[in-house]
C-alpha atoms as a PDB file:
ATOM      1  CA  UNK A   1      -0.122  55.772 -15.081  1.00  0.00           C
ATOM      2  CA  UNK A   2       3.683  55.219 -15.705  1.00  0.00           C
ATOM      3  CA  UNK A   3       5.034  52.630 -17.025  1.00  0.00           C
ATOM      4  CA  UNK A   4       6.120  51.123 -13.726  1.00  0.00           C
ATOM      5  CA  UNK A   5       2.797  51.275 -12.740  1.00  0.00           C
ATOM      6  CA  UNK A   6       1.046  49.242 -15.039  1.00  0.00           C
ATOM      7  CA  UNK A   7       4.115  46.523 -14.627  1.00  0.00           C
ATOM      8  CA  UNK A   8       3.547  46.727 -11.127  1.00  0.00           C
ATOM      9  CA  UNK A   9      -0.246  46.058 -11.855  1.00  0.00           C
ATOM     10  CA  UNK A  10       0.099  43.634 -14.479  1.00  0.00           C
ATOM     11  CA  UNK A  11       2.144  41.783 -11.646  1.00  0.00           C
ATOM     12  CA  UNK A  12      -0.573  42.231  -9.347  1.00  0.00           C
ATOM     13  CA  UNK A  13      -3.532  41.248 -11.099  1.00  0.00           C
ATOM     14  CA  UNK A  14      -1.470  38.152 -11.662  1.00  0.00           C
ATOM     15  CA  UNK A  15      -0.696  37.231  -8.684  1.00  0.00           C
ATOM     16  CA  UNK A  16      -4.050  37.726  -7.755  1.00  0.00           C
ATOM     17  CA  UNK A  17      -5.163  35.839 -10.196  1.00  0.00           C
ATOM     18  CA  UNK A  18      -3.142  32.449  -9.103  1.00  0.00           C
ATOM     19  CA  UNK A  19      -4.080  33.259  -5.132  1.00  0.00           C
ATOM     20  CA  UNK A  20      -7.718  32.805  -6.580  1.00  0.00           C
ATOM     21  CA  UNK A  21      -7.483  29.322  -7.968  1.00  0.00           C
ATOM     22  CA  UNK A  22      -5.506  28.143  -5.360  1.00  0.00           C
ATOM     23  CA  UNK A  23      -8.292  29.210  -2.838  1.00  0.00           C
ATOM     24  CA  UNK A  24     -10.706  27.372  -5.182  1.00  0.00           C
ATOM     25  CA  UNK A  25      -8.944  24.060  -4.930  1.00  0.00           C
ATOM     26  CA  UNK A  26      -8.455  24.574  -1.495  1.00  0.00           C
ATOM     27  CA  UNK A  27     -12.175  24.683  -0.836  1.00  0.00           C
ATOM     28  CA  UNK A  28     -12.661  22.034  -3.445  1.00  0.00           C
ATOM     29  CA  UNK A  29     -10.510  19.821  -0.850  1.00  0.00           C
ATOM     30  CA  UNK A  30     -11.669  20.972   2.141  1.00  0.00           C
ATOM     31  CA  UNK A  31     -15.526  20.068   0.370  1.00  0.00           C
ATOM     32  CA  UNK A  32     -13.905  16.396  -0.077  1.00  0.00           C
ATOM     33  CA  UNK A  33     -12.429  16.112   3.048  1.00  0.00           C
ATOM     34  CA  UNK A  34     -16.193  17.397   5.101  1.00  0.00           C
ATOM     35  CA  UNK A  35     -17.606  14.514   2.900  1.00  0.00           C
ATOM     36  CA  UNK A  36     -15.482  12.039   3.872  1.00  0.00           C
ATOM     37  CA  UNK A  37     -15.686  13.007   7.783  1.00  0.00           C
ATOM     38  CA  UNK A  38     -19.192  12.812   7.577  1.00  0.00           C
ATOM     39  CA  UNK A  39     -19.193   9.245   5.649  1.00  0.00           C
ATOM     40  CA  UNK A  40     -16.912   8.276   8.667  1.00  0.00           C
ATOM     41  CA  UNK A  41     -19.239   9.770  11.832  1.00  0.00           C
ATOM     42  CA  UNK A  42     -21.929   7.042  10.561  1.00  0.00           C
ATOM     43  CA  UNK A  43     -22.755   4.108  12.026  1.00  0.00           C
ATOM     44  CA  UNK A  44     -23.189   2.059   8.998  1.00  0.00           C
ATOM     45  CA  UNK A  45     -19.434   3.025   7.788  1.00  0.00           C
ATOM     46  CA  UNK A  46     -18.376   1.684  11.128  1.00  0.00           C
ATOM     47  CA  UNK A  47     -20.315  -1.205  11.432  1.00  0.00           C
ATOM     48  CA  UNK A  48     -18.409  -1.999   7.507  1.00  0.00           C
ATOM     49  CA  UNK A  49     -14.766  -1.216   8.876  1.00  0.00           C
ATOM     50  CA  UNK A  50     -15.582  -4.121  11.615  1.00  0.00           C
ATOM     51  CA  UNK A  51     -16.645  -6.291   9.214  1.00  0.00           C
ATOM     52  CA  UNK A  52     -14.200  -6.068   6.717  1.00  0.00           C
ATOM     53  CA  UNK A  53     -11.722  -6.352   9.318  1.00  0.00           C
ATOM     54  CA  UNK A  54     -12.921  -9.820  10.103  1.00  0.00           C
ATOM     55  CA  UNK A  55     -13.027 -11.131   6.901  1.00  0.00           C
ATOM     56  CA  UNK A  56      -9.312 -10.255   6.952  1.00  0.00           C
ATOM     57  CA  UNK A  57      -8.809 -12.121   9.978  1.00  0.00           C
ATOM     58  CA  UNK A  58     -11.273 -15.042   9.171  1.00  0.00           C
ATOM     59  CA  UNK A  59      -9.077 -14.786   5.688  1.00  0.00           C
ATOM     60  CA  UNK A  60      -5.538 -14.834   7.896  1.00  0.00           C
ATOM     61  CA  UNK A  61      -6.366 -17.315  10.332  1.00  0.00           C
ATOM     62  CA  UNK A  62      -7.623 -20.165   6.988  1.00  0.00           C
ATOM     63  CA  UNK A  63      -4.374 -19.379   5.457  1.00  0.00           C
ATOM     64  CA  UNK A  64      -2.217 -20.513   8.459  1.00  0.00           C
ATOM     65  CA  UNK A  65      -4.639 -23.780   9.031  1.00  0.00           C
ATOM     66  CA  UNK A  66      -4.488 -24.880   5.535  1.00  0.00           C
ATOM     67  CA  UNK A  67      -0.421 -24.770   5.991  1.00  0.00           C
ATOM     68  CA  UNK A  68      -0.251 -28.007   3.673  1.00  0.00           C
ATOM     69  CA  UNK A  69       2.701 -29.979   3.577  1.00  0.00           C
ATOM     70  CA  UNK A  70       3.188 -29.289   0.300  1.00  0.00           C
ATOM     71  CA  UNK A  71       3.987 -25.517   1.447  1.00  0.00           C
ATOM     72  CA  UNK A  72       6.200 -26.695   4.296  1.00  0.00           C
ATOM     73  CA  UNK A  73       8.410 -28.541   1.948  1.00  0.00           C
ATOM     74  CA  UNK A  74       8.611 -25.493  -0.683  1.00  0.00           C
ATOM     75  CA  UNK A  75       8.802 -22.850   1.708  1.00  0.00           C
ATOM     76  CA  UNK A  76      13.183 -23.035   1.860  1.00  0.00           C
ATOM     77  CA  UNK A  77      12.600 -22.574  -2.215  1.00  0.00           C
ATOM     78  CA  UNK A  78      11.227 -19.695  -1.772  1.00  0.00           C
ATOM     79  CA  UNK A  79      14.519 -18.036  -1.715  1.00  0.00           C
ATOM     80  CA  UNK A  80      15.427 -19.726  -4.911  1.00  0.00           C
ATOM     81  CA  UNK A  81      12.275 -18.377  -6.451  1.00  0.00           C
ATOM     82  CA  UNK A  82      13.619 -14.936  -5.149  1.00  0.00           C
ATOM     83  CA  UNK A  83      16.955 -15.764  -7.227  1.00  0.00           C
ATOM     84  CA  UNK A  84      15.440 -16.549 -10.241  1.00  0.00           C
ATOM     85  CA  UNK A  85      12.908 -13.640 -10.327  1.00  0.00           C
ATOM     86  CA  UNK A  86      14.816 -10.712  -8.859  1.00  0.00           C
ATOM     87  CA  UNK A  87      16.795  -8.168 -10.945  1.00  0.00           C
ATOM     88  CA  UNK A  88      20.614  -8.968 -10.286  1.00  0.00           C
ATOM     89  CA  UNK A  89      20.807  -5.462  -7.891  1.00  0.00           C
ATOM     90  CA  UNK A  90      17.627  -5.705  -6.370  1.00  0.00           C
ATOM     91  CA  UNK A  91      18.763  -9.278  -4.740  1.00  0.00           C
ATOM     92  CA  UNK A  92      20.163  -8.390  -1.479  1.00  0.00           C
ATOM     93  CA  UNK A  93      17.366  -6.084  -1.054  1.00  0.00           C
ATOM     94  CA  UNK A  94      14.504  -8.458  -2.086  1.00  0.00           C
ATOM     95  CA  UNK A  95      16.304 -10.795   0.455  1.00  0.00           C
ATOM     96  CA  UNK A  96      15.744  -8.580   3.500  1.00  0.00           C
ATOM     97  CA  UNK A  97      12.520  -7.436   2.377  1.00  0.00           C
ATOM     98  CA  UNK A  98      11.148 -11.463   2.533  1.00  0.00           C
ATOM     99  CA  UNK A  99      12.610 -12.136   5.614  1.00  0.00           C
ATOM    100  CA  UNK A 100      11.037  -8.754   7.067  1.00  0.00           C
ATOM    101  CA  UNK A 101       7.834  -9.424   5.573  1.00  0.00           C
ATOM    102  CA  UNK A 102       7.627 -12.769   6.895  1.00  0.00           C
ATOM    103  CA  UNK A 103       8.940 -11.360  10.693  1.00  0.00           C
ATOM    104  CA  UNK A 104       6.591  -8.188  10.555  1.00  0.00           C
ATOM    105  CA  UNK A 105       3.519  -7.666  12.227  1.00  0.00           C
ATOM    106  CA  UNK A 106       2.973  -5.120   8.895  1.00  0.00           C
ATOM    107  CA  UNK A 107       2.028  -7.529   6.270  1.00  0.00           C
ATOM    108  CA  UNK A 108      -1.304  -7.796   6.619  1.00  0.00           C
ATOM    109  CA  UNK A 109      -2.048 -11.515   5.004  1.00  0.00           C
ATOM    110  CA  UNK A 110      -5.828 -11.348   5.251  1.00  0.00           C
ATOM    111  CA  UNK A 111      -5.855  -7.783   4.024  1.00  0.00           C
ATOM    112  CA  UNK A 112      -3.839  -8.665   0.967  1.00  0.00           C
ATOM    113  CA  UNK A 113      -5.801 -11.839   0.476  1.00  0.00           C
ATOM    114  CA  UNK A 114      -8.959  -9.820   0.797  1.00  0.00           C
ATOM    115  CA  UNK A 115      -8.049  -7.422  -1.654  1.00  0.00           C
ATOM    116  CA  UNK A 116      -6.024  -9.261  -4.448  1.00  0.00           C
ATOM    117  CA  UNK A 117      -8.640 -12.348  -4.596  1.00  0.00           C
ATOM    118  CA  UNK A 118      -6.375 -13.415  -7.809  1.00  0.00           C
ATOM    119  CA  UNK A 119      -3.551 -14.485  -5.340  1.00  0.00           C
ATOM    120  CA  UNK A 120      -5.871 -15.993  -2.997  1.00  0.00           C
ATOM    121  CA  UNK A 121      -7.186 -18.550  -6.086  1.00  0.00           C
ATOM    122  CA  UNK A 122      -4.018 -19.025  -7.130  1.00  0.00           C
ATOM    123  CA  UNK A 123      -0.465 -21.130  -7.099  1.00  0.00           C
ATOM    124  CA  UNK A 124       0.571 -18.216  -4.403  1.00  0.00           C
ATOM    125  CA  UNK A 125      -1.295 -19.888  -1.766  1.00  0.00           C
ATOM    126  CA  UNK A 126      -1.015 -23.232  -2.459  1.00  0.00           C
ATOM    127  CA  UNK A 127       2.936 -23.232  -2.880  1.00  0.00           C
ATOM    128  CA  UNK A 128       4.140 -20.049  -1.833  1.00  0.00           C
ATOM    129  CA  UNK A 129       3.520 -17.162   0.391  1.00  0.00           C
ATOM    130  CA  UNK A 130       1.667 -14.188   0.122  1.00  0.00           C
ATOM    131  CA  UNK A 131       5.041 -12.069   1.564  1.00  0.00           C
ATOM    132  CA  UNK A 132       6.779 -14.110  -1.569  1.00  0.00           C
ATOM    133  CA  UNK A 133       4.393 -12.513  -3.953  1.00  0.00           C
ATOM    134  CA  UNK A 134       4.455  -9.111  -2.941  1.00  0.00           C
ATOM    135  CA  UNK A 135       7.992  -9.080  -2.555  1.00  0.00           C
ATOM    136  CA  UNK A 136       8.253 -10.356  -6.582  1.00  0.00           C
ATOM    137  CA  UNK A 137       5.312  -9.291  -8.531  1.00  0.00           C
ATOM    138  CA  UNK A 138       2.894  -7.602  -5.978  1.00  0.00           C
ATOM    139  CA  UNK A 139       5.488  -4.342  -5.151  1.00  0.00           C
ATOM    140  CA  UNK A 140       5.700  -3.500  -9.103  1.00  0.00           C
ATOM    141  CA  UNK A 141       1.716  -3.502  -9.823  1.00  0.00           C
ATOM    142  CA  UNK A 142       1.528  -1.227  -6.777  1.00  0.00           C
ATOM    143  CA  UNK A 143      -0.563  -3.194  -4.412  1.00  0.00           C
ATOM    144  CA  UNK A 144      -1.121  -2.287  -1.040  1.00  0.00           C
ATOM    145  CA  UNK A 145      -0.026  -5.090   2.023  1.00  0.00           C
ATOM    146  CA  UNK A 146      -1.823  -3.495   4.343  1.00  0.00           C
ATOM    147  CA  UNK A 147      -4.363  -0.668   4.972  1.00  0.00           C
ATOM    148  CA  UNK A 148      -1.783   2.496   6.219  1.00  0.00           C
ATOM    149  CA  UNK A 149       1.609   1.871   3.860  1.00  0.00           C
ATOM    150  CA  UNK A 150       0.694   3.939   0.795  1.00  0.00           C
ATOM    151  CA  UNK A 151       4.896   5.368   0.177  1.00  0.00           C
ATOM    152  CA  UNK A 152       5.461   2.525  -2.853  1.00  0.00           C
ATOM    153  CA  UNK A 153       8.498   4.637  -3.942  1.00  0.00           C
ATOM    154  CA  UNK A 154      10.979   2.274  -3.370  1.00  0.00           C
ATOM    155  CA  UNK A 155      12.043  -0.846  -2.098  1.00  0.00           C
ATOM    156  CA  UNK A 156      14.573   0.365   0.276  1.00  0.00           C
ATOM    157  CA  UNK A 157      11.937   2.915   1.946  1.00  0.00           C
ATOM    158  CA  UNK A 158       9.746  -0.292   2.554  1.00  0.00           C
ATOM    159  CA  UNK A 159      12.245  -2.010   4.152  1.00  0.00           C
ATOM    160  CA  UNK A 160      12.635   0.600   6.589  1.00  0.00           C
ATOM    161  CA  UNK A 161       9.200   1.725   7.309  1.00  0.00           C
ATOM    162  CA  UNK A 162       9.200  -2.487   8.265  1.00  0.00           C
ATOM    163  CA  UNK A 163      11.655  -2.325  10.565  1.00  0.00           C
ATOM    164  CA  UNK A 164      10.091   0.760  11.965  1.00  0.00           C
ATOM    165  CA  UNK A 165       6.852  -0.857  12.040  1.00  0.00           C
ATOM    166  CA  UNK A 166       8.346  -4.336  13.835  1.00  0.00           C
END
């Protein structure tokens, strides 16, 4: 064999080589994904999703009762709060994103409740909202508003996949 030839083969064997282990972790995922189609054919996983899905609303619906008056009178501060704790060039932007949390059918309160029980316990439900939170702390430790949005890229991309979403 020439010297052409065993380039040529070196080449081959490879590329061969790669196509292999990406067929491997393509059947390694498509092993995953089986598992997790089968997990979701069962009763029992269904019968969870329903109740987990009232617990968010029982959740949702004893956050809006227990409104105190307390909240009511803080809630216009909550755009001073938004002053105080947003980066100078993030301002405008945390702005819009409040006042599209609080309009949007997106944030999921009971699902973010459910899920971050530390807000739940704490001053964010007693003087401020759970929109407020996310907006200032909950965005930066990557926690999830509701069960689809998983894009935490940026702030901007929220914004519109909110307005989308409204």
């Amino acid at each position: 064999m020439d010297l052409k030839g065993q380039d040529f083969q070196k080449v081959f064997n490879s590329k061969n080589s790669q196509l292999n282990k990406k067929d491997e972790e393509l059947n390694k995922i498509k092993y995953q994904y089986s598992n997790q189609l089968s997990k979701l054919d069962t009763k029992e996983y269904c019968i969870s999703c329903f109740k987990e899905e009232i617990d968010n609303n029982h959740l949702e619906i004893d956050y809006l009762k227990n409104t105190s008056l307390t909240k009511k009178i803080l809630n216009p501060l909550s755009y001073l709060y938004l002053i105080v704790k947003s980066n100078p060039r993030e301002l405008s932007l945390n702005f819009k994103l409040y006042k599209a949390l609080k309009n949007s059918k997106c944030f999921d309160i009971g699902y973010y409740l459910n899920k971050n029980k530390d807000i739940q316990e704490s001053k964010w439900c007693k003087y401020f909202s759970p929109e407020l939170h996310y907006v200032c702390v909950g965005f930066y430790e990557k926690r999830k508003f509701n069960k689809k949005y998983f894009n935490r890229n940026s702030k901007k991309e929220l914004l519109d996949y909110i307005i989308k979403c409204s």
